[in-house]
Protein backbone atom coordinates (compact mmCIF):
# COMPACT_ATOMS: atom_id res chain seq x y z
CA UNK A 1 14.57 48.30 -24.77
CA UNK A 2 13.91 45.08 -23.88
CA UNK A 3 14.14 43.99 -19.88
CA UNK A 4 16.27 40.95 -18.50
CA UNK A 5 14.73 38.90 -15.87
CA UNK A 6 17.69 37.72 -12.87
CA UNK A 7 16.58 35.27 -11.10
CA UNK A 8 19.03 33.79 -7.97
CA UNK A 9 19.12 29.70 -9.08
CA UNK A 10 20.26 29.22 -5.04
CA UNK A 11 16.84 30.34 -3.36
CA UNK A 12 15.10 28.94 -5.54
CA UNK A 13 16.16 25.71 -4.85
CA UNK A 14 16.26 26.13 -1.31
CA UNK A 15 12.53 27.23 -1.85
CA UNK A 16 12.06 23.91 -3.85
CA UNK A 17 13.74 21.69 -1.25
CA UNK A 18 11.69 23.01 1.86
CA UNK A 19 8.41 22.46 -0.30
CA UNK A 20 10.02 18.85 -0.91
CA UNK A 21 10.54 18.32 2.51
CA UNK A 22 7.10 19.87 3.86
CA UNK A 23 5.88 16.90 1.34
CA UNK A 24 7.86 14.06 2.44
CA UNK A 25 6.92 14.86 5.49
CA UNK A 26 2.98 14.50 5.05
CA UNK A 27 3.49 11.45 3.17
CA UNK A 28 1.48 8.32 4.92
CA UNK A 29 1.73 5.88 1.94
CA UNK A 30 4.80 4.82 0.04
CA UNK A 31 3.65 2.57 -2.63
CA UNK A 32 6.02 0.16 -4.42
CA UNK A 33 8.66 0.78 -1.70
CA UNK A 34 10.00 -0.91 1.15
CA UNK A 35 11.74 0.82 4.01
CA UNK A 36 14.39 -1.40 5.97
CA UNK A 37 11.90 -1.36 8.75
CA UNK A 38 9.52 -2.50 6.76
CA UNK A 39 8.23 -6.21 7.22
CA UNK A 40 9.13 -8.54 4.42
CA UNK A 41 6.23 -10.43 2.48
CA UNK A 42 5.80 -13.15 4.65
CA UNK A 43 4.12 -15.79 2.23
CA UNK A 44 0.63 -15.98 3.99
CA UNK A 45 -1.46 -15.99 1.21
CA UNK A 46 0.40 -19.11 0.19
CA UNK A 47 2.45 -21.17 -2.31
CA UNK A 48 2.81 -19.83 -6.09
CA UNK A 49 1.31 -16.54 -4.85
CA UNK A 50 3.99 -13.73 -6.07
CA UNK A 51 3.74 -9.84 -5.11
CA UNK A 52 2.37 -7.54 -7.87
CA UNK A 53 2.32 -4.80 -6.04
CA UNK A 54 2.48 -2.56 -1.74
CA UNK A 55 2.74 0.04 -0.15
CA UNK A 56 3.28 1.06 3.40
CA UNK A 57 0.84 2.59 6.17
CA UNK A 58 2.85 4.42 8.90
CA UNK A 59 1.94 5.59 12.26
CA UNK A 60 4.47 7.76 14.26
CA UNK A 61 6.14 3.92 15.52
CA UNK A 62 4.91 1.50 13.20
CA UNK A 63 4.20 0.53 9.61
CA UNK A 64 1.73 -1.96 7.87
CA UNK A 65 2.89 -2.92 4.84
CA UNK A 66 -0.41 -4.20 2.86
CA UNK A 67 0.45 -6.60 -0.15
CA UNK A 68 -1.33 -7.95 -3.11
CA UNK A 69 -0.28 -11.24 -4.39
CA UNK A 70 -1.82 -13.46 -7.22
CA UNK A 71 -1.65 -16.72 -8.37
CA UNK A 72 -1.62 -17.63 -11.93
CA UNK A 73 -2.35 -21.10 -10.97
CA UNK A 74 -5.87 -20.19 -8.94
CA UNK A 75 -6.78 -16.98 -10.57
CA UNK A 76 -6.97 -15.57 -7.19
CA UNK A 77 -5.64 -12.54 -6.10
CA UNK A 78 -4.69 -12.15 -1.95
CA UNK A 79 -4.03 -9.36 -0.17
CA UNK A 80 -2.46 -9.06 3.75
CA UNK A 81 -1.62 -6.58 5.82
CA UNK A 82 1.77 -7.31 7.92
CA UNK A 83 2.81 -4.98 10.62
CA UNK A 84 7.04 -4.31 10.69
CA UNK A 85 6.66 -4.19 14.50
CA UNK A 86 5.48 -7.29 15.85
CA UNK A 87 5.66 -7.30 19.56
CA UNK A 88 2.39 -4.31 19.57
CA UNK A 89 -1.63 -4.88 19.08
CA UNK A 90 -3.29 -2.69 16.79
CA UNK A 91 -6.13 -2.63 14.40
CA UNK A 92 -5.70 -3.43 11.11
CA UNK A 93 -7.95 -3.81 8.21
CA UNK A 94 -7.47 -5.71 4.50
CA UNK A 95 -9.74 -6.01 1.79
CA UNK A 96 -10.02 -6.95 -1.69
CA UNK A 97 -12.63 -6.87 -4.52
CA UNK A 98 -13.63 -7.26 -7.72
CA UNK A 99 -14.34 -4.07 -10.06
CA UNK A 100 -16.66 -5.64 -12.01
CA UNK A 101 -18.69 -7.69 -9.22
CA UNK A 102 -20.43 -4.82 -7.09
CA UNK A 103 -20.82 -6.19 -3.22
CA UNK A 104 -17.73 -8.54 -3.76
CA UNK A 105 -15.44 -7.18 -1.18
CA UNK A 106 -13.54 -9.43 0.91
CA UNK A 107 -12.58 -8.17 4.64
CA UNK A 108 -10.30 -8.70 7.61
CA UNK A 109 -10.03 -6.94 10.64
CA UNK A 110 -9.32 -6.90 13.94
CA UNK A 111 -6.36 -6.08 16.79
CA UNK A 112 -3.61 -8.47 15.29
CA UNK A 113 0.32 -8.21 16.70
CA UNK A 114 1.38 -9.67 13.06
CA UNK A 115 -0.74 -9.44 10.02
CA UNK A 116 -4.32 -8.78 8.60
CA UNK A 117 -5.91 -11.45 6.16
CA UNK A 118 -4.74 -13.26 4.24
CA UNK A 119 -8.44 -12.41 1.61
CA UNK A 120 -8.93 -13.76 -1.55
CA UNK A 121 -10.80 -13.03 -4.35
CA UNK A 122 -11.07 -15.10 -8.18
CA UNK A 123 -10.09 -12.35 -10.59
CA UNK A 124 -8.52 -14.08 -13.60
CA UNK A 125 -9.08 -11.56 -16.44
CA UNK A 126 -10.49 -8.80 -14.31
CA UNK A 127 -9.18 -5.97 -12.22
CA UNK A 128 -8.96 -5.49 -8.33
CA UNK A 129 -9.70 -2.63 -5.70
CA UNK A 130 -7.44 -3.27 -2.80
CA UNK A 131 -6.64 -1.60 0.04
CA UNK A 132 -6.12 -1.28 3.69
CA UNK A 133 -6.29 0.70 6.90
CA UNK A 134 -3.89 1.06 9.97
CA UNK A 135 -3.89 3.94 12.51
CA UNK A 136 -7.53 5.64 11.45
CA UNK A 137 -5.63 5.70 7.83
CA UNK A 138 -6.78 4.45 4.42
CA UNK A 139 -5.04 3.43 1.86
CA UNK A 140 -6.90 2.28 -1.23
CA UNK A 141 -5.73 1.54 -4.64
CA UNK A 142 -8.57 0.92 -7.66
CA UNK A 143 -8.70 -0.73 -10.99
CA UNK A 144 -5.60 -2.81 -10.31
CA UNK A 145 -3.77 -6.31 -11.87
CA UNK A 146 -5.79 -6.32 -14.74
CA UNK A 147 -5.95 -10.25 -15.84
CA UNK A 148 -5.49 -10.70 -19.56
């Protein structure tokens, strides 16, 4: 005799939804995404600079969003740090560097009401560690925008 296994498709996808939302809810970074609070790209690191990639920092009122940029023209890649409220001081820290150039990390920080950086680094043909920090959190992203 062979037994038949019932399972009850409604719990467990009430099970599978409160584990969703006990991980949405311990989520600090959202990378590639913009909220509608979030601050736009605001162009610091300059002209022909265009976003490859972000993602946001959040503190229980505020958000960085941290941005790299690069510029096909320069070779350089840029990162900044912009806060979505921007009427508030608070630490913020950018950086940048090269993966194949130990000791080449680029910094900014300090108490800033609007943005971290903008930092630079030449990288044409080579790939980027980036990251930033906001509210004793760290967000860091490796072996990024690998140049051709």
């Amino acid at each position: 005799m062979r037994s038949i296994r019932i399972t009850r498709p409604g719990r467990r996808m009430a099970t599978a939804a409160g584990l969703l939302a006990i991980s949405a809810a311990s989520v600090v970074a959202i990378p590639g995404t913009a909220s509608a609070a979030t601050a736009a790209y605001n162009g610091a690191c300059g002209s022909g600079y265009n976003v490859k990639s972000w993602f946001g920092i959040q503190s229980p009122t505020e958000e960085v969003t941290v941005y790299l940029t690069y510029s096909a023209a320069t070779g350089k890649n840029c990162v900044v740090g912009i806060k979505d409220n921007q009427t508030t001081t608070r630490s913020i820290t950018v950086y940048i560097e090269r993966d194949d150039t130990p000791g080449s990390r680029v910094t900014d920080s300090g108490n800033y009401t609007k943005y971290a950086g903008p930092v630079y680094i030449y990288a044409k043909g080579a790939c980027v560690t980036w990251g930033g920090v906001f509210n004793g959190l760290e967000v860091l992203r490796r072996h990024t925008n690998c140049g051709a």
